[in-house]
Protein backbone atom coordinates (compact mmCIF):
# COMPACT_ATOMS: atom_id res chain seq x y z
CA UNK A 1 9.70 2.17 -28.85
CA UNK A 2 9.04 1.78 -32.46
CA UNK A 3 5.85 1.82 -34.21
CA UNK A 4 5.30 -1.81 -34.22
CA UNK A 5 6.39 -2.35 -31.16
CA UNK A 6 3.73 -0.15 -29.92
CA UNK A 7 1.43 -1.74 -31.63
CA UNK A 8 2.08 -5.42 -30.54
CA UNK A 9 2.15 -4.10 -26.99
CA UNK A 10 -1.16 -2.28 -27.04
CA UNK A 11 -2.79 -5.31 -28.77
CA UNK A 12 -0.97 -7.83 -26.12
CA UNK A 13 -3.41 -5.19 -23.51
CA UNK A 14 -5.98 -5.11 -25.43
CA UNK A 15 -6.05 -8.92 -25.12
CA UNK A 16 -4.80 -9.67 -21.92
CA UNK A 17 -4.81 -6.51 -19.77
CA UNK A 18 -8.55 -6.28 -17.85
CA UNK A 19 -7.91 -1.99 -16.63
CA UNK A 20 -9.22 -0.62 -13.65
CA UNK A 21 -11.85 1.30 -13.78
CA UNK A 22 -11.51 0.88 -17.52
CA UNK A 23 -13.96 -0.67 -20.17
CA UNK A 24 -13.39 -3.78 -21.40
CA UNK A 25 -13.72 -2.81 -25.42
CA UNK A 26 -11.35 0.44 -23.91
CA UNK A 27 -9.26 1.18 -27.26
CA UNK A 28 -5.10 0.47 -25.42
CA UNK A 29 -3.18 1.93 -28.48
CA UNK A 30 -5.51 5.65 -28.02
CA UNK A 31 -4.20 5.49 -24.37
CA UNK A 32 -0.89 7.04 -23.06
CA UNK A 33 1.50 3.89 -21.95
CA UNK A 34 3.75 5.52 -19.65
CA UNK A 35 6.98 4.51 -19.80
CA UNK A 36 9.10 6.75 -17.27
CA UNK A 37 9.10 9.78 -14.09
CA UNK A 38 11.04 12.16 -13.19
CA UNK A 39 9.94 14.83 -10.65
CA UNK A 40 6.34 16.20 -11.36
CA UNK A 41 6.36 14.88 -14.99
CA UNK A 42 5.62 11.69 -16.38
CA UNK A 43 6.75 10.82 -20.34
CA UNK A 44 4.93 8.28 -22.86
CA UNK A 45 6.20 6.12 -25.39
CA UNK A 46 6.19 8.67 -27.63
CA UNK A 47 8.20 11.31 -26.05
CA UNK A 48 4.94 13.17 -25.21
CA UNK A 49 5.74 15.06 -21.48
CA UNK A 50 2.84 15.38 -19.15
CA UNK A 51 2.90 17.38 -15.75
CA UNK A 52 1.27 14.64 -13.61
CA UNK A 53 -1.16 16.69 -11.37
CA UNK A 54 -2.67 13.93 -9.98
CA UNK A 55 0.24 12.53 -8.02
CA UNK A 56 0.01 9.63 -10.22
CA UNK A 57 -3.48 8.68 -7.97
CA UNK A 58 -3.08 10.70 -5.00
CA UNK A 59 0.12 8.73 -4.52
CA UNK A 60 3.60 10.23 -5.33
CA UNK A 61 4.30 12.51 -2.76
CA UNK A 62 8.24 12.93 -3.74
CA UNK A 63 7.92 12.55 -7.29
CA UNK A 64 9.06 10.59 -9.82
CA UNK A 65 12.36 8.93 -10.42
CA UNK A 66 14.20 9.34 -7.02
CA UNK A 67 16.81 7.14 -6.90
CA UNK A 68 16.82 7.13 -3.35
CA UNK A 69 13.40 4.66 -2.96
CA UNK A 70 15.07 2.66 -5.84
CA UNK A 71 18.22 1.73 -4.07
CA UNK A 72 16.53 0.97 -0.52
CA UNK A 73 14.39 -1.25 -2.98
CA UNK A 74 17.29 -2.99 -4.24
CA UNK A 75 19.14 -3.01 -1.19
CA UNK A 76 16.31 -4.43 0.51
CA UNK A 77 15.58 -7.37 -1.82
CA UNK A 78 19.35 -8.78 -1.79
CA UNK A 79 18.99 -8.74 1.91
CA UNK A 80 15.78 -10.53 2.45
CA UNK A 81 12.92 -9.58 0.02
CA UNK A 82 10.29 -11.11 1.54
CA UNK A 83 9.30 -12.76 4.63
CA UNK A 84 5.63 -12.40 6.76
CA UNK A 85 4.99 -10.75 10.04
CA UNK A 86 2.57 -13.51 10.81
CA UNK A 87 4.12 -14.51 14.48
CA UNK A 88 7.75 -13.46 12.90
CA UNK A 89 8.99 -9.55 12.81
CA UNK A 90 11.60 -8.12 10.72
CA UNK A 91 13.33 -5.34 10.69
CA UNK A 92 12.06 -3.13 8.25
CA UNK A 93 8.40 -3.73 10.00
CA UNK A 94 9.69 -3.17 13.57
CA UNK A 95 11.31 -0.25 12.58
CA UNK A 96 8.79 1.93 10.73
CA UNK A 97 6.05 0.80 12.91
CA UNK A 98 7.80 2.82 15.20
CA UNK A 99 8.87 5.67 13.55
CA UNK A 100 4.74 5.69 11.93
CA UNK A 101 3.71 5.46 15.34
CA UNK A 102 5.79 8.70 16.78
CA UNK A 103 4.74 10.61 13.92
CA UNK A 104 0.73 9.65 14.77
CA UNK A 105 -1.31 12.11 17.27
CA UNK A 106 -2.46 11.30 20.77
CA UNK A 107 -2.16 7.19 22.21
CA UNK A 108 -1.85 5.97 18.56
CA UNK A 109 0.93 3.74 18.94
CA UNK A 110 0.11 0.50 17.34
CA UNK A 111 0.82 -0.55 13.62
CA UNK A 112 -1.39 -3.16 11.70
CA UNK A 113 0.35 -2.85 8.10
CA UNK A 114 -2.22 -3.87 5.15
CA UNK A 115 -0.62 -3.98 0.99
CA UNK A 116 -3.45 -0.67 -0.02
CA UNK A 117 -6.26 1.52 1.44
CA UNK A 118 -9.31 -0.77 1.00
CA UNK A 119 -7.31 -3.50 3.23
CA UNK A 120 -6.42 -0.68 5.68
CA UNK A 121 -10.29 0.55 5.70
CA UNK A 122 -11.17 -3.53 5.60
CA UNK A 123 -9.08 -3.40 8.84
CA UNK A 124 -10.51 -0.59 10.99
CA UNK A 125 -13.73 -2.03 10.47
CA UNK A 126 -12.76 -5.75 11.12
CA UNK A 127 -10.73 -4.23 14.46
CA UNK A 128 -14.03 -2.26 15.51
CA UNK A 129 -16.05 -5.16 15.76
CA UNK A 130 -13.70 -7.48 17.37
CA UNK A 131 -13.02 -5.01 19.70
CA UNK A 132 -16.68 -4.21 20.77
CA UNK A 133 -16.94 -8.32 21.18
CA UNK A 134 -14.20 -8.08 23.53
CA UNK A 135 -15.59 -5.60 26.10
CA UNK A 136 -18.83 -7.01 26.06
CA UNK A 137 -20.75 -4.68 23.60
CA UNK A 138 -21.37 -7.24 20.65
CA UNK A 139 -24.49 -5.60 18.77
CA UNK A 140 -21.38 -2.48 17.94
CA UNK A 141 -21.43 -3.82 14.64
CA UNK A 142 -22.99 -0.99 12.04
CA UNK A 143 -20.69 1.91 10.48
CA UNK A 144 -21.20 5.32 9.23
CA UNK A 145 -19.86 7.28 6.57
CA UNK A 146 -20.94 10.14 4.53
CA UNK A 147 -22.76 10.30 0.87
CA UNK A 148 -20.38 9.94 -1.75
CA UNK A 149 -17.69 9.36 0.25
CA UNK A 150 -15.08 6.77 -1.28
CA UNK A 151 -13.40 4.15 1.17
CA UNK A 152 -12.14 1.01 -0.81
CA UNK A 153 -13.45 -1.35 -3.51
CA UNK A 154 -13.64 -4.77 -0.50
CA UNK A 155 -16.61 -5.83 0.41
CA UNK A 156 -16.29 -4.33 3.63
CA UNK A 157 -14.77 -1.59 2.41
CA UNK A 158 -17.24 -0.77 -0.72
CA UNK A 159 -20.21 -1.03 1.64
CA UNK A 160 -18.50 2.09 3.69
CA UNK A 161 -18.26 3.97 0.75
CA UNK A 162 -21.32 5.96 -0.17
CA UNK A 163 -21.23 6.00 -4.19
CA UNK A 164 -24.46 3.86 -5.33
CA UNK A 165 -22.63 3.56 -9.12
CA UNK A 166 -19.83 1.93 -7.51
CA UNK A 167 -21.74 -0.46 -4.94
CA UNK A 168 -24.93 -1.89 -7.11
CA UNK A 169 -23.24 -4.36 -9.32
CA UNK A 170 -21.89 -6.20 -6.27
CA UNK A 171 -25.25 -5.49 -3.98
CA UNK A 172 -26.09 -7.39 -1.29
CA UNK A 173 -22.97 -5.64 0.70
CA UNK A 174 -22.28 -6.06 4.69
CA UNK A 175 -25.32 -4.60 6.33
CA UNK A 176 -25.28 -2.08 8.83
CA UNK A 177 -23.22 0.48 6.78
CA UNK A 178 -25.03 3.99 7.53
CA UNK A 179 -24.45 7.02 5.03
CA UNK A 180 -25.35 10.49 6.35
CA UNK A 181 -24.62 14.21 4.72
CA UNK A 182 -20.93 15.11 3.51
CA UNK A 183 -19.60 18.93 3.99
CA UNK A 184 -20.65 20.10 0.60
CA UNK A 185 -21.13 23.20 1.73
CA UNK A 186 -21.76 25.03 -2.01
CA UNK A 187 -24.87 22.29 -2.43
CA UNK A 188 -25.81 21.96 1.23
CA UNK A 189 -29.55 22.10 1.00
CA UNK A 190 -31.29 24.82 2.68
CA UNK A 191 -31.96 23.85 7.26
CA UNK A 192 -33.04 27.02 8.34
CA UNK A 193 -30.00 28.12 10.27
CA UNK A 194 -27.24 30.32 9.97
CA UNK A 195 -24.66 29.36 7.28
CA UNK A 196 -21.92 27.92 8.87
CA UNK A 197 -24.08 25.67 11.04
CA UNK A 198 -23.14 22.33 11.55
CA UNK A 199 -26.11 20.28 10.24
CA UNK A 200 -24.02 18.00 8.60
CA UNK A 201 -21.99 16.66 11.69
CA UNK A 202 -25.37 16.80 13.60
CA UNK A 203 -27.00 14.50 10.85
CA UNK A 204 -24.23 11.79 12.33
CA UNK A 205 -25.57 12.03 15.44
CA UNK A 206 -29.36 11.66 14.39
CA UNK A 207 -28.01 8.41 12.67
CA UNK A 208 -26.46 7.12 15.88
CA UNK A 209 -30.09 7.52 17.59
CA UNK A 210 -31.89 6.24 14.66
CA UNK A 211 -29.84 2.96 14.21
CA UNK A 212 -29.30 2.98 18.43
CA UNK A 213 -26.24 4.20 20.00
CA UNK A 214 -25.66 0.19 21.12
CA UNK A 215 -25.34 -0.96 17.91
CA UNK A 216 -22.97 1.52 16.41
CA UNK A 217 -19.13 1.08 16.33
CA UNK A 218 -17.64 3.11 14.34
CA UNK A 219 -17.50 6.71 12.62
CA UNK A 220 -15.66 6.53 9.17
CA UNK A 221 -14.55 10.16 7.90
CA UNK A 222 -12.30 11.68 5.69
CA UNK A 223 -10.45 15.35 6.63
CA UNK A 224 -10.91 16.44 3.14
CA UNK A 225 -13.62 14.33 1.67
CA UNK A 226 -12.25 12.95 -2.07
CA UNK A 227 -14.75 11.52 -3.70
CA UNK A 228 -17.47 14.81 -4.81
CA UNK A 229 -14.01 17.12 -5.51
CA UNK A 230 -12.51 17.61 -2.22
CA UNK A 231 -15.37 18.77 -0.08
CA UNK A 232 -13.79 20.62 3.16
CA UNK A 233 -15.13 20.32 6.60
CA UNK A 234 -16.49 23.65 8.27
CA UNK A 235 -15.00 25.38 11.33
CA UNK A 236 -16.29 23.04 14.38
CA UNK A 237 -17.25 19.97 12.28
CA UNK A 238 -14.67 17.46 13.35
CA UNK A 239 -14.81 18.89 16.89
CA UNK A 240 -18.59 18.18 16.70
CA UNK A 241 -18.13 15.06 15.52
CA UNK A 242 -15.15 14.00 18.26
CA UNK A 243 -17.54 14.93 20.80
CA UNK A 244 -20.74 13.00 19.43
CA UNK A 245 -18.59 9.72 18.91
CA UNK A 246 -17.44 10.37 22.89
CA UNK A 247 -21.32 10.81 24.06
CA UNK A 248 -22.07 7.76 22.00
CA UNK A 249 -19.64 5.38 22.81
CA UNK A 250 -18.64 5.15 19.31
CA UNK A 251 -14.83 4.68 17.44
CA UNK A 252 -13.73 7.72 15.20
CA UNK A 253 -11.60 6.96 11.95
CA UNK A 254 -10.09 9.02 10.02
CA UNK A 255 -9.61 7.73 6.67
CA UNK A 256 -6.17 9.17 5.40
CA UNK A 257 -5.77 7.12 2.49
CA UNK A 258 -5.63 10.40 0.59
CA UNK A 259 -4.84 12.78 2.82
CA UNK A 260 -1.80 11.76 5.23
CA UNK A 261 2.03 12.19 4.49
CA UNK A 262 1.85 15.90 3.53
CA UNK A 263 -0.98 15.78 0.96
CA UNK A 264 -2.93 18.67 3.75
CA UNK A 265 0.50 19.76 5.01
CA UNK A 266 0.45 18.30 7.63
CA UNK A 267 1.74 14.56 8.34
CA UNK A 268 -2.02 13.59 8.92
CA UNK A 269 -4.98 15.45 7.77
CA UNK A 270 -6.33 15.14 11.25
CA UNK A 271 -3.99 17.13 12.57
CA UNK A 272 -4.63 20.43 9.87
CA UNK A 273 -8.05 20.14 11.25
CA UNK A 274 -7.28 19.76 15.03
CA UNK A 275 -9.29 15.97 16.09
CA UNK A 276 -8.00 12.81 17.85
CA UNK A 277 -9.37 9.44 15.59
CA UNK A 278 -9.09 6.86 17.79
CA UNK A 279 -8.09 4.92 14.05
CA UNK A 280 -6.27 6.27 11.06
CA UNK A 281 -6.14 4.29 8.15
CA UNK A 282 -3.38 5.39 5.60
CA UNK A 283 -1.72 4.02 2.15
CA UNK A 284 -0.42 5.70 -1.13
CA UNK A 285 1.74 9.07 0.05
CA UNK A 286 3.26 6.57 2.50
CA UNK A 287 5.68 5.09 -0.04
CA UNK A 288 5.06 7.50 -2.77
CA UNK A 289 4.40 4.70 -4.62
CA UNK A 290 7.68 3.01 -4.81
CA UNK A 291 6.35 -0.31 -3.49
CA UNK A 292 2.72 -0.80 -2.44
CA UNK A 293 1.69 -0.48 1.15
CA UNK A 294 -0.81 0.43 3.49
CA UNK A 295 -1.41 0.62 7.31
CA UNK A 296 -4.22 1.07 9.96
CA UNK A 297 -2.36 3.29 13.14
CA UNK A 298 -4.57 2.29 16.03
CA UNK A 299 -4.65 3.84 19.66
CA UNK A 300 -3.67 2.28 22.82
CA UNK A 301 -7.22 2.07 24.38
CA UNK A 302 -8.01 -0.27 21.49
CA UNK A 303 -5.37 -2.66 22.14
CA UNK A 304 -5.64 -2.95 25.66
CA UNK A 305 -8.41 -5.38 25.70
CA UNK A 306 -6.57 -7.89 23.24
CA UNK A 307 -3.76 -7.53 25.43
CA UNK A 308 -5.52 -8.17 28.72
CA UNK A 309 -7.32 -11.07 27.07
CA UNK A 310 -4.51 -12.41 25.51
CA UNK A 311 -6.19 -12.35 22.20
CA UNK A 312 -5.31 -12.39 18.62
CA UNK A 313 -6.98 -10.03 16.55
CA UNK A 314 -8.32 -12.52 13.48
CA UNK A 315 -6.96 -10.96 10.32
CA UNK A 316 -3.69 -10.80 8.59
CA UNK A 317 -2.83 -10.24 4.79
CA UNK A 318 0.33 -11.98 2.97
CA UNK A 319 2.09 -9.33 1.81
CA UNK A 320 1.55 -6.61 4.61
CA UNK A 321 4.63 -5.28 6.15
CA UNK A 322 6.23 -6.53 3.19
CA UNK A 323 10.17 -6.04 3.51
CA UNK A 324 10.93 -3.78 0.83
CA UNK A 325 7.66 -1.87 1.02
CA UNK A 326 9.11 -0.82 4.72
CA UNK A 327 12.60 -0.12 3.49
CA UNK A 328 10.83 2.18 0.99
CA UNK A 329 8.82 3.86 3.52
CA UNK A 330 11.32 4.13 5.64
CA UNK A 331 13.58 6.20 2.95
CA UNK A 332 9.85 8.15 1.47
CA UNK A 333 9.69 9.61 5.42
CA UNK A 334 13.81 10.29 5.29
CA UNK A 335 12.98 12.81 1.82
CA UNK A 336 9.63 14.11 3.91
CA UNK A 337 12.51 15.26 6.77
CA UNK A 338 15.65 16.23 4.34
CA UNK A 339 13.34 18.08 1.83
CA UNK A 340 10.79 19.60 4.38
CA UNK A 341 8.03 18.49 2.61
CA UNK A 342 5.47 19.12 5.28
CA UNK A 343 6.34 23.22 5.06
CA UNK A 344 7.19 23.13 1.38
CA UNK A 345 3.47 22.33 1.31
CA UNK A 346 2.49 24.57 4.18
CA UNK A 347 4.64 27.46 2.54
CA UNK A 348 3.22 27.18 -1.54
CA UNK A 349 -0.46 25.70 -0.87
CA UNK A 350 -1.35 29.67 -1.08
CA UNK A 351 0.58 29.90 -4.70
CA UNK A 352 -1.21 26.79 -5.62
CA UNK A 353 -4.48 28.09 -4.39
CA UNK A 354 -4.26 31.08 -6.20
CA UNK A 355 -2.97 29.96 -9.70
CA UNK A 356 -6.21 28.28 -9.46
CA UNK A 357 -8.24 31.18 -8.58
CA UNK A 358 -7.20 33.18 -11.58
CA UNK A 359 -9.44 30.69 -13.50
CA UNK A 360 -12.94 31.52 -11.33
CA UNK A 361 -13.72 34.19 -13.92
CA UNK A 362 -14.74 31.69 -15.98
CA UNK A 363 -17.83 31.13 -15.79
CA UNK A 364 -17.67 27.34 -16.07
CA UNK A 365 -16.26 27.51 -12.54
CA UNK A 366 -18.57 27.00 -9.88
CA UNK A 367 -16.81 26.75 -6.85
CA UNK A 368 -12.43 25.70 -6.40
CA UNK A 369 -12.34 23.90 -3.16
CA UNK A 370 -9.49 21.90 -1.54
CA UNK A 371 -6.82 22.09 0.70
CA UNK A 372 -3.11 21.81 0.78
CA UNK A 373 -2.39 20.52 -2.37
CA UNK A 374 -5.56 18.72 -3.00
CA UNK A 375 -8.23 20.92 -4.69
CA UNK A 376 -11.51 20.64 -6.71
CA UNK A 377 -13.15 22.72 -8.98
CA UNK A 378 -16.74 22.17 -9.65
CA UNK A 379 -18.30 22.77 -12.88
CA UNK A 380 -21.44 24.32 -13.77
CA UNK A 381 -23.71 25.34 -16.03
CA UNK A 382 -24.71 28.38 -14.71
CA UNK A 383 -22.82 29.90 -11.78
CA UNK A 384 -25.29 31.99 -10.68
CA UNK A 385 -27.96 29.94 -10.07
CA UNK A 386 -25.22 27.02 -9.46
CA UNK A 387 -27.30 24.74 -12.04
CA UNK A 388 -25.61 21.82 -13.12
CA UNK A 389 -25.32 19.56 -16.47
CA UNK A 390 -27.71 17.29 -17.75
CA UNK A 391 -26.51 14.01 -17.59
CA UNK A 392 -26.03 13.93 -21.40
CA UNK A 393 -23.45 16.77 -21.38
CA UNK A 394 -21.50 15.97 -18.02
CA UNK A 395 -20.46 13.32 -20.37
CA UNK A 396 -19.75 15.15 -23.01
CA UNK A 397 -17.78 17.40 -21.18
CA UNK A 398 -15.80 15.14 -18.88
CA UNK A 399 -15.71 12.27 -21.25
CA UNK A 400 -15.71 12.97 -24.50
CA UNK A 401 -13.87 16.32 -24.55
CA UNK A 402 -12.43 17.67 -21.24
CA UNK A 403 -9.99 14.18 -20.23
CA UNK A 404 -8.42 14.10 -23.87
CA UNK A 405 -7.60 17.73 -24.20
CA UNK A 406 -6.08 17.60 -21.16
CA UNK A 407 -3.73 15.55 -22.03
CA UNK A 408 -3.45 16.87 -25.09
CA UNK A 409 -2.34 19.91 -23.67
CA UNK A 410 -0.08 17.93 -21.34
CA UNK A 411 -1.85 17.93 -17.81
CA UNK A 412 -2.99 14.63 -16.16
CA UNK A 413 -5.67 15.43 -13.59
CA UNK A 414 -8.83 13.60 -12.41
CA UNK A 415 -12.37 15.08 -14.61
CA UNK A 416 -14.85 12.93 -12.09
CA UNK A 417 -18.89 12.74 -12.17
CA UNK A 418 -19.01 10.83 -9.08
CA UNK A 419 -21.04 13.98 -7.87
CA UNK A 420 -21.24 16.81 -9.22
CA UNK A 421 -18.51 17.19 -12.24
CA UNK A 422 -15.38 18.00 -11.37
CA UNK A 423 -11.65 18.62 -12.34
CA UNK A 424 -9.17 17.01 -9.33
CA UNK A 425 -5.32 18.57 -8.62
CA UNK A 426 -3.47 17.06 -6.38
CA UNK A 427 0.71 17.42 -7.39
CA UNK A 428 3.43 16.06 -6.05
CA UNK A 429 4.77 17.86 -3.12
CA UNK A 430 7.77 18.78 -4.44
CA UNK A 431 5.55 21.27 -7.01
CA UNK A 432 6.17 25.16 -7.50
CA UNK A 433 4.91 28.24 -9.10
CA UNK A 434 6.34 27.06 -12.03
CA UNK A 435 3.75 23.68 -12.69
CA UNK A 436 1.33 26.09 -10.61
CA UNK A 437 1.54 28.21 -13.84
CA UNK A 438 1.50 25.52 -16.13
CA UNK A 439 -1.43 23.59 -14.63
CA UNK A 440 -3.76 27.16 -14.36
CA UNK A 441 -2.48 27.80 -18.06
CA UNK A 442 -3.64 24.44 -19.46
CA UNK A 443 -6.68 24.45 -16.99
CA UNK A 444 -7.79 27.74 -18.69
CA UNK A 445 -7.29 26.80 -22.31
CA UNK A 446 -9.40 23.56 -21.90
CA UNK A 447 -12.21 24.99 -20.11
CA UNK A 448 -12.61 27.83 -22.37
CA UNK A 449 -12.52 25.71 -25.51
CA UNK A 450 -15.14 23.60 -23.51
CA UNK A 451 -17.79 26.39 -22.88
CA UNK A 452 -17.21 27.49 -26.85
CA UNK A 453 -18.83 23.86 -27.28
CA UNK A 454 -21.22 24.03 -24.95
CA UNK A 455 -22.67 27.68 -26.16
CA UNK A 456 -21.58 29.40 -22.91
């Protein structure tokens, strides 16, 4: 791309492009435009090579440029590229509801496909409340979910997720949408008990009480929490919280938007962390990224009412199960099974873990947390006394220094303030020592350059 040409295409953004997340007056021609993949790196317009430690957002398990999800793309869309799954099935749908629903834990054998997360998270909560109508419990309406969690931009969806920045602009949301404590266990405020107690699966139950057990449907969690920097449960939690959803009458669902196909190790995060939802809701990892989609996995016990009643569960999106998303899925799980993903992960998350370690003598670090190959490290002030940033420099520091020298230095990660501030890794699957290295090396050089401005 020449000069000119990349200026007439960042000024054609500039004008017509409205970015996600982005600001409006957001300069296009100071932002990488990312023109191709291959493997864990990512390449702009100017030859520039970045190791994409993000996954591109959570998303491409396999990596970049595998040729394989291209040609079941193409192969797909001669043969019929599109055609709904309202009253019709194809074959693409049929098949990899079945193969999603063999891979799912326990009497999860049913496949609602959505186009993303929010529609899958839309979903669960649509499907709770139906269902509760169904077998005569119709005040099951409210939902809970934990501070700061994230769960979808919907309507639905947004009033799940806990993150007031995100919600107020759009305020009044769907009532009855309950937020109670996360498993930040390096701020957990003092209780009184022992350490490792479980206060913050208990505070879910003192929410069912509160609100009253008949009016609560549904339990939304996440095995690895994203939104904060990858806050991980404690030994016990999600038994805990399986057995106060059972006492209560109440749905579990385990939002794996993030955290299924391999992103814990494990095909579901659930499973690393030993709990039965009775709903997992899953996207990104489950095409890598090739084509969107997104599904809600649903057990047995849910269905059977619908079935007995002979009715239709009231929802439906265009696109979902779209033809050569499910072709593309289909060939993403067929890499997971020739390429071992789920053990390649299993096998290197303690390489991973520990390039990262080597950077907690800095003492910017507060705390690396994570799992798999999903991992947070929280930054601080003063890691002693675990004091944060002012407002003011959190900026500063994530905003106006940290995110460009990152890339600079060739490493796309996440630097979030949705919390506490944070840098967020989460690699493809198929990464090694070797970007291990390379993302601790870059890690280290930014951070230290970042206390030398802040006086540390």
């Amino acid at each position: 791309m020449t000069v000119g040409e990349r200026r007439d295409l960042a000024a054609t953004a500039s004008r017509h492009m409205w970015g996600h997340f982005t600001p409006i007056n957001n300069q296009v021609d100071e932002m990488p435009i990312i023109e191709r993949g291959d493997g864990c790196y990512v390449w702009d317009d100017r030859g520039n090579r970045y190791l994409d430690g993000l996954a591109g957002l959570f998303v491409s398990q396999v990596g970049h440029g595998r040729s394989e999800l291209a040609l079941a793309a193409h192969d797909q869309s001669e043969k019929l590229a599109y055609f709904p799954i309202w009253s019709y099935t194809h074959p693409g749908a049929a098949l990899l509801s079945e193969r999603l629903a063999k891979l799912a834990p326990g009497d999860i054998n049913r496949v609602f496909f959505t186009t993303g997360g929010s529609e899958a998270v839309e979903s669960a909560w649509k499907l709770a409340r139906q269902y509760f109508k169904l077998v005569g419990q119709p005040e099951r309406h409210k939902v809970i979910s934990r501070h700061l969690a994230y769960h979808g931009t919907s309507m639905g969806a947004l009033s799940i997720t806990g993150l007031h920045g995100l919600k107020a602009p759009f305020e009044p949301l769907v009532p009855g949408a309950i937020k109670v404590a996360n498993t930040n266990q390096y701020r957990k405020p003092p209780c009184g008990h022992e350490a490792d107690c479980l206060c913050c699966a208990e505070d879910i139950e003192q929410a069912i009480l509160r609100e009253g057990p008949e009016t609560v449907a549904a339990v939304f969690v996440e095995p690895v929490q994203n939104a904060g920097g990858c806050f991980v449960p404690p030994d016990g939690y999600f038994a805990r919280v399986r057995e106060i959803c059972d006492t209560h009458g109440v749905l579990l669902v385990s939002d794996e938007v993030i955290c299924a196909f391999g992103r814990l190790g494990h095909m579901f995060g659930s499973e690393r962390y030993g709990y039965q939802p009775d709903i997992i809701t899953v996207a990104k990892g489950l095409t890598s990224g090739y084509s969107p989609m997104g599904a809600m996995l649903v057990g047995d016990h849910l269905v059977e009412p619908f079935a007995a009643e002979s009715q239709t569960f009231l929802h439906g999106y265009t696109f979902a199960g779209h033809p050569v998303s499910a072709a593309v899925a289909m060939a993403n799980l067929d890499i997971f099974e020739s390429e071992s993903l789920l053990s390649h992960v299993r096998d290197h998350e303690g390489e991973f873990r520990g390039a990262l370690d080597r950077l907690d003598e800095l003492p910017i670090v507060g705390q690396i947390r994570g799992a798999g190959y999903f991992y947070g490290i929280e930054l601080v002030r003063d890691r002693d006394t675990k004091a944060g940033f002012t407002p003011e420099e959190a900026e500063s520091l994530l905003r106006g220094f940290l995110s460009n020298r990152l890339l600079e230095l060739g490493l796309i990660c996440r630097t979030d303030d949705r919390g506490d501030p944070v840098i967020q890794l989460s690699p493809p699957l198929i990464a090694g020592q070797e970007q291990f290295n390379e993302i601790s090396e870059i890690l280290r050089k930014a951070l230290t350059e970042a206390m030398s401005r802040l006086g540390m």
